[in-house]
Protein backbone atom coordinates (compact mmCIF):
# COMPACT_ATOMS: atom_id res chain seq x y z
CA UNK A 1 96.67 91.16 106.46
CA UNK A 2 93.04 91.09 106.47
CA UNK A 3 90.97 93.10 104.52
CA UNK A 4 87.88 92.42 105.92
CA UNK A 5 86.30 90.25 108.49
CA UNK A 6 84.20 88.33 105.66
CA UNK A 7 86.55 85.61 103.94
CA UNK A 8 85.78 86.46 100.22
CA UNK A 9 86.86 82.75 98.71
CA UNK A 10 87.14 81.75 94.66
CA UNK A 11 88.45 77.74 95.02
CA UNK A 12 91.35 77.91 97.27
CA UNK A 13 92.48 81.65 96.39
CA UNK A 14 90.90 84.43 98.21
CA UNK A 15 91.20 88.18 98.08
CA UNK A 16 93.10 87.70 101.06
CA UNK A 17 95.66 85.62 100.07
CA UNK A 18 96.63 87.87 96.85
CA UNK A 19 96.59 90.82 99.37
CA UNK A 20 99.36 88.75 101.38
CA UNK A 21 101.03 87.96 98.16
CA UNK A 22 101.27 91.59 97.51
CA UNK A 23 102.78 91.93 101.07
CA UNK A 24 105.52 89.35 99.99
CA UNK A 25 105.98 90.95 96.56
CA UNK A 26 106.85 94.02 98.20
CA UNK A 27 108.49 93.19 101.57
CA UNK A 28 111.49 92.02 98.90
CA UNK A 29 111.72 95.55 97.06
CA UNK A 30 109.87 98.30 95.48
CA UNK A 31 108.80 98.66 92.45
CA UNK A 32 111.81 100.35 90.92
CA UNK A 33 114.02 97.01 92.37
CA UNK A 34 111.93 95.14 90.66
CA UNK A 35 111.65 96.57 87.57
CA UNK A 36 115.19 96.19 87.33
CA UNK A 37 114.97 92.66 87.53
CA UNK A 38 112.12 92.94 84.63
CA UNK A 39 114.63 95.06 82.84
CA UNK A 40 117.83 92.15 83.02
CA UNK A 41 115.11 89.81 81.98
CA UNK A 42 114.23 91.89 78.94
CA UNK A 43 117.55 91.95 77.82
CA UNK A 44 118.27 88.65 77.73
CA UNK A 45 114.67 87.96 75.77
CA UNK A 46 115.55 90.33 73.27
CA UNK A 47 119.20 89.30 73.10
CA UNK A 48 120.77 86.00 71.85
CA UNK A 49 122.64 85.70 74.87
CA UNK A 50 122.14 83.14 78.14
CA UNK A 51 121.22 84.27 81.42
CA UNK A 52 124.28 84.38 83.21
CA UNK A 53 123.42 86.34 86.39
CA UNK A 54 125.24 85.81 89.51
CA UNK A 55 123.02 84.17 91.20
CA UNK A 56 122.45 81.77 88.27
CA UNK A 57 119.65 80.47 86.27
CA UNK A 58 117.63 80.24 89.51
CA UNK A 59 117.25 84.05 89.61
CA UNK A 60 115.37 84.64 86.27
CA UNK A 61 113.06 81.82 87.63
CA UNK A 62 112.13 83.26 91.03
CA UNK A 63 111.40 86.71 88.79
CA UNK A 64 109.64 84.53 86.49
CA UNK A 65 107.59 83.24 89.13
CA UNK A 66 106.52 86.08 91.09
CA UNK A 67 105.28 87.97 87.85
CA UNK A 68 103.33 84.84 87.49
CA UNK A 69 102.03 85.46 91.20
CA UNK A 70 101.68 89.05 90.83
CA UNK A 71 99.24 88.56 87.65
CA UNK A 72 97.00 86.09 89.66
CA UNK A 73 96.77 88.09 92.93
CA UNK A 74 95.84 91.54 90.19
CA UNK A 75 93.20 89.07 88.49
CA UNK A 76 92.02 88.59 91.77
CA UNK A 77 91.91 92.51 92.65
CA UNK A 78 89.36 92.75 89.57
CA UNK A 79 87.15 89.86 90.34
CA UNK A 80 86.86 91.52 94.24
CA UNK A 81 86.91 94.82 93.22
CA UNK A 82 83.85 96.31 94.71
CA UNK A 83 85.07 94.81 98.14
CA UNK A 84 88.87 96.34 97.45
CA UNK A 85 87.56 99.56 96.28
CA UNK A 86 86.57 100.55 99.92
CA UNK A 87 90.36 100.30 100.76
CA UNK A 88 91.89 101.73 97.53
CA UNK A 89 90.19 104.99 95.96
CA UNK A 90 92.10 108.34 96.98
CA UNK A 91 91.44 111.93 96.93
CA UNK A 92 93.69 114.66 96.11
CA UNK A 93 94.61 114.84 99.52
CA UNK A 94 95.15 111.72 100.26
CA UNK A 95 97.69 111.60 97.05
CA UNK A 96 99.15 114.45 97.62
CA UNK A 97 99.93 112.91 101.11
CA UNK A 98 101.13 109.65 99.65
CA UNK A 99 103.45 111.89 97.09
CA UNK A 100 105.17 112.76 100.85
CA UNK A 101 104.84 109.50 102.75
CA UNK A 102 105.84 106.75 100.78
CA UNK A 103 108.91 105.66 99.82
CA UNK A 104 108.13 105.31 96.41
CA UNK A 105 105.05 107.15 94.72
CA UNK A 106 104.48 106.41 91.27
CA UNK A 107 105.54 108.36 88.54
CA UNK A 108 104.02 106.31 85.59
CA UNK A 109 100.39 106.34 86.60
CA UNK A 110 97.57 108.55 85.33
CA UNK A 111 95.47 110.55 87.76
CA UNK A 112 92.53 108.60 87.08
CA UNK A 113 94.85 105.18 87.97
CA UNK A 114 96.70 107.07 91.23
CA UNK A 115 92.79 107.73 92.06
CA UNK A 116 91.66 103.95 91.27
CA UNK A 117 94.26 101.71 90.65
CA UNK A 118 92.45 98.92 89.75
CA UNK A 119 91.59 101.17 86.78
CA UNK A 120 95.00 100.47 86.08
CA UNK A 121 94.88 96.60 86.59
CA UNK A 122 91.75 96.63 84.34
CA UNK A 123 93.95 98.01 81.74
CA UNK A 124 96.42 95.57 82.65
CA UNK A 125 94.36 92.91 81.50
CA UNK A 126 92.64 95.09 78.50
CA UNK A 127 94.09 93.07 75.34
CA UNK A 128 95.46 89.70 77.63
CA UNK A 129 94.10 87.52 79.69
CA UNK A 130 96.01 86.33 82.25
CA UNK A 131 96.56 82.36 80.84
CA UNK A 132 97.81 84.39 77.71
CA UNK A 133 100.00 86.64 79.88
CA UNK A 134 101.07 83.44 81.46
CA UNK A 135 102.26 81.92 78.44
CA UNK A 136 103.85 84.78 76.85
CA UNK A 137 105.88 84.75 80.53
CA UNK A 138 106.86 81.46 79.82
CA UNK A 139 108.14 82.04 76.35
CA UNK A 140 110.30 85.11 78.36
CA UNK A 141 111.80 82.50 80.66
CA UNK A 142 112.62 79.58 78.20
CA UNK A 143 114.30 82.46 75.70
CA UNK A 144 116.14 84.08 78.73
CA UNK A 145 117.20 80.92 79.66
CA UNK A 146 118.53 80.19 75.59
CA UNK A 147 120.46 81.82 73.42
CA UNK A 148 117.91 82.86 71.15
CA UNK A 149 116.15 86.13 70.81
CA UNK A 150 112.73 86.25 71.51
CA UNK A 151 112.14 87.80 68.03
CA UNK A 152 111.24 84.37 66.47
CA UNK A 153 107.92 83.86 68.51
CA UNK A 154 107.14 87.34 69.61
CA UNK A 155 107.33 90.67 68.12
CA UNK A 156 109.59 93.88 69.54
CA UNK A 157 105.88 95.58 69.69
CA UNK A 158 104.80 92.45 72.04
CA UNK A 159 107.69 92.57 74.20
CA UNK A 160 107.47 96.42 74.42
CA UNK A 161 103.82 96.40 75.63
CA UNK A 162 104.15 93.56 77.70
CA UNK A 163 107.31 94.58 79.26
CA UNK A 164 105.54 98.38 79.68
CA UNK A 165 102.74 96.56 80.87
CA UNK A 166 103.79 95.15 84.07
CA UNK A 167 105.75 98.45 84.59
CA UNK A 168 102.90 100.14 85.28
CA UNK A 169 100.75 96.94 87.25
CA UNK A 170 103.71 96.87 89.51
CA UNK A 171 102.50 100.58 90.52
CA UNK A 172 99.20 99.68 90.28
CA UNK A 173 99.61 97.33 92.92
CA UNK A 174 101.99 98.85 94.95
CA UNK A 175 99.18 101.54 95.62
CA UNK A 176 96.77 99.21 96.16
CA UNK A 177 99.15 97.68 98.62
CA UNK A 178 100.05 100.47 100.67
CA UNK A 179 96.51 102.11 100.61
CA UNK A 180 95.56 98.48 102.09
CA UNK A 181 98.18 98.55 104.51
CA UNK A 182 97.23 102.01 105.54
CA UNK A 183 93.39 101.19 106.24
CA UNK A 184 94.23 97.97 108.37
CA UNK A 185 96.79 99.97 110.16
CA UNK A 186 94.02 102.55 111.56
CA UNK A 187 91.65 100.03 112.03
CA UNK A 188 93.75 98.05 113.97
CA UNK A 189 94.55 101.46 115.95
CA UNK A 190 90.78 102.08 116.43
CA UNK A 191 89.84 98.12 117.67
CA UNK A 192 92.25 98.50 120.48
């Protein structure tokens, strides 16, 4: 999936390779599946019982992982922003189309974030930065993986916001994703 002809780089992490990412991310459910994972995850951080999913300890550690990978590739939407913006703002047509066409439009966005979403991202990253995001994750997996509650190193309040957080950047991203998708579809369509 490329964005644009011009390789935007940072080190070895481009805009490029978080939009690919985000093509991953989503190619293995939508939002709501995912949240759903977030949600099983949640309950075993504020609960003083082990992860004991079926597919074992390995599970909470993919999820674990791409939340890691989803926070890095958003990061990335804000430092390229003015390049992703070309792809991503909508008008009221164009959402009211998107409330028709996709398979999942999101219900826990503002208007001003279903217009922008990296208004939403920006928010994401408001009050945490993502090194702090990635240690509070951490602290998520190692109490999931315990059989301690969370409630000894973070607060209900933290785990709330956090876990309300990411709720909302996965539909963040899935717009940006799709609205992405869409643009390299019909430019593709006109090139050939």
């Amino acid at each position: 999936m490329v964005l644009d002809e011009r390789k935007v780089n940072l080190g070895d992490v481009d805009l490029n390779v978080a939009l690919e990412f985000l093509n991953d991310f989503f190619s293995s459910g939508l939002p709501k599946e995912h949240r759903k994972d977030l949600k099983k995850w949640r309950y075993y951080v504020i609960n003083e019982e082990q992860y004991q999913g079926r597919h074992g300890a390995g599970h909470v550690l993919a999820v674990y992982e791409e939340t890691i990978q989803l926070i890095e590739a958003a990061n990335q939407f804000l430092k390229f922003s003015d390049v992703l913006s070309l792809s991503i703002l909508a008008d009221n047509n164009q959402i009211e189309q998107e409330k028709i066409d996709l398979e999942y439009f999101p219900k826990n966005l503002s208007v001003k974030r279903l217009f922008n979403p990296l208004i939403g991202i920006k928010r994401f990253f408001k009050e945490l930065t993502l090194d702090q995001y990635k240690d509070l994750f951490h602290e998520w997996l190692r109490v999931a993986l315990s059989n301690k509650a969370a409630f000894e190193t973070l607060t209900a309040k933290e785990i709330i916001d956090i876990y309300e957080n990411l709720r909302m950047l996965y539909s963040a991203a899935w717009l940006i994703h799709q609205r992405v998708m869409v643009k390299n579809i019909k430019e593709k369509v006109i090139l050939e």
